[in-house]
N, C-alpha and C. Protein backbone atom coordinates (compact mmCIF):
# COMPACT_ATOMS: atom_id res chain seq x y z
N UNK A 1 16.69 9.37 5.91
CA UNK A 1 16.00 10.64 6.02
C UNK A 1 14.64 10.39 6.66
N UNK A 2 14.06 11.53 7.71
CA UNK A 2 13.15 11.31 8.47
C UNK A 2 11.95 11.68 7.55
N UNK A 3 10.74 10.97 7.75
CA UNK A 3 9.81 10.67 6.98
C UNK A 3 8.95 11.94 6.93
N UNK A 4 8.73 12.94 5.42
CA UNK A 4 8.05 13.94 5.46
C UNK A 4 9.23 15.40 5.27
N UNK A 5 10.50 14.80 5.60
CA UNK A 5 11.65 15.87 5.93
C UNK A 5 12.08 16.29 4.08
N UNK A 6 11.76 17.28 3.84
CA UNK A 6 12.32 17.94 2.48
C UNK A 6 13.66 17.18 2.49
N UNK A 7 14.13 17.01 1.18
CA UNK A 7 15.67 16.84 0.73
C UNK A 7 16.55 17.81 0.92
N UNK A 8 17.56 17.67 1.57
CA UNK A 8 18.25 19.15 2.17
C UNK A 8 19.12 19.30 0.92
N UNK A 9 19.73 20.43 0.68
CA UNK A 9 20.18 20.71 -0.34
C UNK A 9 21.83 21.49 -0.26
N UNK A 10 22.92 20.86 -0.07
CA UNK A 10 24.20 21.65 0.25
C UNK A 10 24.73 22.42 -0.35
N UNK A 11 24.38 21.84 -1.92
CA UNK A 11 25.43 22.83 -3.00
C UNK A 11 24.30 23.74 -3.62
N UNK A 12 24.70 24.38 -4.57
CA UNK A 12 23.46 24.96 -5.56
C UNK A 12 23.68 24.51 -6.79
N UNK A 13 24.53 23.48 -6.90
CA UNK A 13 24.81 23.30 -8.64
C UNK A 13 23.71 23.00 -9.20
N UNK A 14 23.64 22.80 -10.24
CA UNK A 14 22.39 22.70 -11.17
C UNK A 14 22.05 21.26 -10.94
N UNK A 15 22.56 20.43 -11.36
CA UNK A 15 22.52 18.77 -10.83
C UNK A 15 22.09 18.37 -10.01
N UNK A 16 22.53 19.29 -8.80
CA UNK A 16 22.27 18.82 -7.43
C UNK A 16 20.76 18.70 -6.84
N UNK A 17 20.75 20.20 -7.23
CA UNK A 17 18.89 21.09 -7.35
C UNK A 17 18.16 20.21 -7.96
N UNK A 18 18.47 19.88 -8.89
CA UNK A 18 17.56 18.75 -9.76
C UNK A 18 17.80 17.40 -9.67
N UNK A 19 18.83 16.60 -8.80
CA UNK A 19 18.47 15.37 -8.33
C UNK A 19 17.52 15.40 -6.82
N UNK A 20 17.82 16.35 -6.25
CA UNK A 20 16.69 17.15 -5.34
C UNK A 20 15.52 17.14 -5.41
N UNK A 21 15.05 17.85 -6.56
CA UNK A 21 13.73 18.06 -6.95
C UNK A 21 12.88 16.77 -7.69
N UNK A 22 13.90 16.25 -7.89
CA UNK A 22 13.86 14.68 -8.42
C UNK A 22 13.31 13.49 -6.91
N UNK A 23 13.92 13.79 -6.50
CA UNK A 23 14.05 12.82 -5.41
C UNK A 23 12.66 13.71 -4.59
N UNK A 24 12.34 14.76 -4.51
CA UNK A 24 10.85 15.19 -3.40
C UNK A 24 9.91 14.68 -4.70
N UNK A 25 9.82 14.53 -6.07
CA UNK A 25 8.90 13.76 -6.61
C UNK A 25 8.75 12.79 -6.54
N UNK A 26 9.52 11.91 -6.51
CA UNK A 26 9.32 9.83 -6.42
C UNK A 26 8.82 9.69 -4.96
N UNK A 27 10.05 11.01 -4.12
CA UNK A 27 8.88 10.74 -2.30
C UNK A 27 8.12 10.94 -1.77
N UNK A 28 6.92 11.66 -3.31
CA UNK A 28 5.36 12.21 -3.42
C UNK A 28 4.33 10.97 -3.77
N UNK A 29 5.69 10.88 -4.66
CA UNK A 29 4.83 9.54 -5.32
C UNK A 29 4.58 7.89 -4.43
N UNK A 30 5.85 7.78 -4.02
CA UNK A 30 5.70 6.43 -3.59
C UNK A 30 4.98 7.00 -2.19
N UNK A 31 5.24 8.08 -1.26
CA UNK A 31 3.84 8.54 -0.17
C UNK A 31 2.59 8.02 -0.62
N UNK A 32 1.94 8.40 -1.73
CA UNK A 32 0.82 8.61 -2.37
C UNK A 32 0.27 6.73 -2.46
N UNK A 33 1.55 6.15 -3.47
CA UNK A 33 0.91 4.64 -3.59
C UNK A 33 1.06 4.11 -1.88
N UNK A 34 1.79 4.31 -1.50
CA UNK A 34 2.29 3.70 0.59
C UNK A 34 0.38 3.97 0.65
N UNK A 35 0.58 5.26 0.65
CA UNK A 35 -1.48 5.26 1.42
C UNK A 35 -2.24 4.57 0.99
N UNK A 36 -2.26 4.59 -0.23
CA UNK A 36 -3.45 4.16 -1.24
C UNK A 36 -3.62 2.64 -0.58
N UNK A 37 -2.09 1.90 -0.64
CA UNK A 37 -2.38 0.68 -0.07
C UNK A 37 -2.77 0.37 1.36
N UNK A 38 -2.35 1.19 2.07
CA UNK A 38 -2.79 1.11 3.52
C UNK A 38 -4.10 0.87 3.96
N UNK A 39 -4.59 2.09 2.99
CA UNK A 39 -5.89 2.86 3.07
C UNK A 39 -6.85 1.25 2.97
N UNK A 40 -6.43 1.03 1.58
CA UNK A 40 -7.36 -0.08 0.91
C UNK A 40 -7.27 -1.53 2.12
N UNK A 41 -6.14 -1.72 2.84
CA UNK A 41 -5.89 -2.67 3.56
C UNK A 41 -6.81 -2.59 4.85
N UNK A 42 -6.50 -1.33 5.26
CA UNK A 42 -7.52 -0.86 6.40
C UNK A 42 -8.99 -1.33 6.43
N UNK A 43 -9.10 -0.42 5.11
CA UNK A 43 -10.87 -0.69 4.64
C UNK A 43 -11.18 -2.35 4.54
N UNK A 44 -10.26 -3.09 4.22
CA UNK A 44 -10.84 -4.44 3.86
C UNK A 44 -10.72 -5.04 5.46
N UNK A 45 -9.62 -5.00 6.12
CA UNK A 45 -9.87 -5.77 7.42
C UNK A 45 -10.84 -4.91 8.48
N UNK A 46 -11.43 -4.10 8.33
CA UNK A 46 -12.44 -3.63 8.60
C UNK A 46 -13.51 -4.33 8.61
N UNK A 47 -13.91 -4.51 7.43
CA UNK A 47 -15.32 -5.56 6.90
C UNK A 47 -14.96 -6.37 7.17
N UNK A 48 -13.65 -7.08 7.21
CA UNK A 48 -13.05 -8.36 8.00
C UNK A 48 -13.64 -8.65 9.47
N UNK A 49 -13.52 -7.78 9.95
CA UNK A 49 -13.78 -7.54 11.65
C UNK A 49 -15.08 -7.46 11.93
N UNK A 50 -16.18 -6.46 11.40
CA UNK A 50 -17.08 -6.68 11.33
C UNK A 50 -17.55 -7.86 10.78
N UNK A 51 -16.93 -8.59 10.11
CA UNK A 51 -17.94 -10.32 9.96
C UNK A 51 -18.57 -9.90 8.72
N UNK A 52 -18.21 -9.15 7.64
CA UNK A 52 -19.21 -9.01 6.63
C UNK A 52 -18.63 -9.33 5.29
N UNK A 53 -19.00 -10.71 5.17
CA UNK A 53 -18.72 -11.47 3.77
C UNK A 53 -18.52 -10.98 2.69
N UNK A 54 -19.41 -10.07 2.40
CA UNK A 54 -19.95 -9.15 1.43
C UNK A 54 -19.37 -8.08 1.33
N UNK A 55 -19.20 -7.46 2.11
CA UNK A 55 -18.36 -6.07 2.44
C UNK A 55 -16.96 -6.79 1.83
N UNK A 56 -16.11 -7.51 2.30
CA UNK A 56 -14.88 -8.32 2.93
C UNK A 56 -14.66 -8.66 1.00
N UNK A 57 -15.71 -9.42 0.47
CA UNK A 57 -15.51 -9.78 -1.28
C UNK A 57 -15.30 -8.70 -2.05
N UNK A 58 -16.14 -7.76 -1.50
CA UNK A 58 -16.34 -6.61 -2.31
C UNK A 58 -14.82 -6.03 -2.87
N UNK A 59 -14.04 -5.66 -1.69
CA UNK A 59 -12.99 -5.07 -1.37
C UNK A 59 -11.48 -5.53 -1.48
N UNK A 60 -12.33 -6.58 -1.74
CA UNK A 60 -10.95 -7.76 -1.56
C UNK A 60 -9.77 -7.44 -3.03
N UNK A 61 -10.74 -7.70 -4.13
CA UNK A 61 -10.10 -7.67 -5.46
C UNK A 61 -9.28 -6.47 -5.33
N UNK A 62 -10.06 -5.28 -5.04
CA UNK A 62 -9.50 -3.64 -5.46
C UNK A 62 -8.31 -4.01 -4.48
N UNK A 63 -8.34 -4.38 -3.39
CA UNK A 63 -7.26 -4.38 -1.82
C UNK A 63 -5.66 -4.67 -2.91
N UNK A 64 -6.17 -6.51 -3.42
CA UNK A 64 -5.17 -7.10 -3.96
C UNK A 64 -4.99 -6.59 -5.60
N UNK A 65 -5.17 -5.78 -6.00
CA UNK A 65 -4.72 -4.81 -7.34
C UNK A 65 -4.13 -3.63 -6.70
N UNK A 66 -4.38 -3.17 -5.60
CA UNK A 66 -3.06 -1.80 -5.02
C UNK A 66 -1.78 -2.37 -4.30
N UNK A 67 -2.21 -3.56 -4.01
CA UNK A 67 -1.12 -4.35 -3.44
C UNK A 67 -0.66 -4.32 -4.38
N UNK A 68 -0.48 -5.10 -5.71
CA UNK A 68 0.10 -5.64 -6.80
C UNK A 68 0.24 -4.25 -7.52
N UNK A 69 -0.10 -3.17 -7.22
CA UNK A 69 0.27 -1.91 -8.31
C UNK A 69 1.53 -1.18 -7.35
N UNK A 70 1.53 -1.64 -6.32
CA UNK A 70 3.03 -1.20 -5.60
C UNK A 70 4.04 -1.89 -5.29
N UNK A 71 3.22 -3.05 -5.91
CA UNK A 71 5.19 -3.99 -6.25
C UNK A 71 5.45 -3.53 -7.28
N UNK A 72 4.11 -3.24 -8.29
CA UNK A 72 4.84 -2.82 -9.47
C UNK A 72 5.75 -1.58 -9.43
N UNK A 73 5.11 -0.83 -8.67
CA UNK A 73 6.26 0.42 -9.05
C UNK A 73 7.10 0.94 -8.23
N UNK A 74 7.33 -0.37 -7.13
CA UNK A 74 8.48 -0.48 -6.23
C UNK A 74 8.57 0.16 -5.11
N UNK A 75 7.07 0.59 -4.76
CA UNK A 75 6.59 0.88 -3.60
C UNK A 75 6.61 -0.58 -1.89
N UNK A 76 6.78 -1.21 -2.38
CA UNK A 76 6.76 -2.35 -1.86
C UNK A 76 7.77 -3.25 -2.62
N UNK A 77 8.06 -4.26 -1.39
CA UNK A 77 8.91 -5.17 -1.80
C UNK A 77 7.49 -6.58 -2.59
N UNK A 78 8.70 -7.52 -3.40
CA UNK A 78 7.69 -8.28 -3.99
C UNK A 78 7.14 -9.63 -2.62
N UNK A 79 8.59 -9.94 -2.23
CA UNK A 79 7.82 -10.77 -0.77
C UNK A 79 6.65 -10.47 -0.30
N UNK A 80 7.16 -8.63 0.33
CA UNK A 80 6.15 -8.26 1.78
C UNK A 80 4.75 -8.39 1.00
N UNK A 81 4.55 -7.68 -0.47
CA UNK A 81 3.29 -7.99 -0.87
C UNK A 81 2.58 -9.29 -0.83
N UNK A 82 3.04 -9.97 -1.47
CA UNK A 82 2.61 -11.39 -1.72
C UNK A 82 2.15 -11.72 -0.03
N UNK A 83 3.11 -11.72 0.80
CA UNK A 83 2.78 -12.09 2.77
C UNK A 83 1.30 -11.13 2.73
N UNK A 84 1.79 -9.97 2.66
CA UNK A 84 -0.28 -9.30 2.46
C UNK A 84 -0.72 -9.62 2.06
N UNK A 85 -1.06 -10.56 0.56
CA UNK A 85 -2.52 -10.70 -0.07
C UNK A 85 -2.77 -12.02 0.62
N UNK A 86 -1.49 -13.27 1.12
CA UNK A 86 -1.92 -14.27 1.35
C UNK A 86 -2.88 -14.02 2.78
N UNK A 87 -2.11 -12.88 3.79
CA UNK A 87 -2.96 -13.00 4.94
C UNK A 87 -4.05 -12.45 4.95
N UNK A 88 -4.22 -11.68 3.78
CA UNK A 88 -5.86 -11.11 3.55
C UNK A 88 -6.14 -11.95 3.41
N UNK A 89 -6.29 -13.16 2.53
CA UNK A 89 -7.26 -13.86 1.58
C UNK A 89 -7.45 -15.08 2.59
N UNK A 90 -6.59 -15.82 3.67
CA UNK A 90 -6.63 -16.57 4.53
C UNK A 90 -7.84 -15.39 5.62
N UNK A 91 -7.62 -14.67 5.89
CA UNK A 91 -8.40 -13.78 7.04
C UNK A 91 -10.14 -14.00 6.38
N UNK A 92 -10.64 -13.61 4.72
CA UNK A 92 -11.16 -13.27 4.14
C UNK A 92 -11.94 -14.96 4.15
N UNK A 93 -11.02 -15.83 4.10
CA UNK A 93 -11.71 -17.22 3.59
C UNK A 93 -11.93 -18.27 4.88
N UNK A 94 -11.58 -17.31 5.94
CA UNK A 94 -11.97 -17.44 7.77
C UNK A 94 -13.57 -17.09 7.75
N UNK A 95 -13.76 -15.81 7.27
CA UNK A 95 -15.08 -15.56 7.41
C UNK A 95 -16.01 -15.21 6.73
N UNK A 96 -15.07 -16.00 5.63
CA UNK A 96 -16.49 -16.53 4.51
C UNK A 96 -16.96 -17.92 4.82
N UNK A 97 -16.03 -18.90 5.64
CA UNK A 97 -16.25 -20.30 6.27
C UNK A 97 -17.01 -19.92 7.34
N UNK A 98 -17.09 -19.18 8.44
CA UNK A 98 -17.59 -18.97 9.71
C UNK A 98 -19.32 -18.18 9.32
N UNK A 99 -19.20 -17.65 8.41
CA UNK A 99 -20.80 -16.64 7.36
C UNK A 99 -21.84 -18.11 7.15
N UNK A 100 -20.99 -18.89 6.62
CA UNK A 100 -21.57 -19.90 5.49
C UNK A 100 -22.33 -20.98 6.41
N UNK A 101 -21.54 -21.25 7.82
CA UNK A 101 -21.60 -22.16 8.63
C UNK A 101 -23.07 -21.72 9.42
């Protein structure tokens, strides 16, 4: 199903309506955690890019707790997360070495 597209609905049985209405809630929800982590990923390689140590620490922890709050609730796979926090924290410990130097 195309991303944003309501759950189409064929029958009217009662079941149906309500695995329906079921299913546009979890694809509110897991929308909602998808951003949250994006969002937070964005913001941190941001301060990444700009070169700002400080900015980059700040952000880092909250980044890798939305990561880890959407494996938890299966917003993410447990691999792909883990591949994100390692390439944050390798990106993050680039230019906290290059700050320091």
């Amino acid at each position: 199903m195309a991303q944003g597209q309501p759950t189409k609905v064929k029958k009217k049985k009662k079941s149906v309506l309500k695995r329906a209405a079921q299913a546009r809630q979890r694809a509110e929800v897991n929308r909602i955690n998808r951003t949250r982590v994006r969002t937070m990923m964005r913001r941190f390689r941001t301060a990444l890019t700009a070169g700002d140590p400080t900015a980059a620490g700040n952000l880092l922890q909250p980044t890798m707790s939305a990561i880890d709050q959407a494996i938890t609730k299966g917003v993410l796979h447990e691999n792909t997360g883990n591949r994100y926090k390692s390439r944050l924290t390798l990106a993050y410990n680039a230019v906290k070495a290059k700050a320091t130097k």
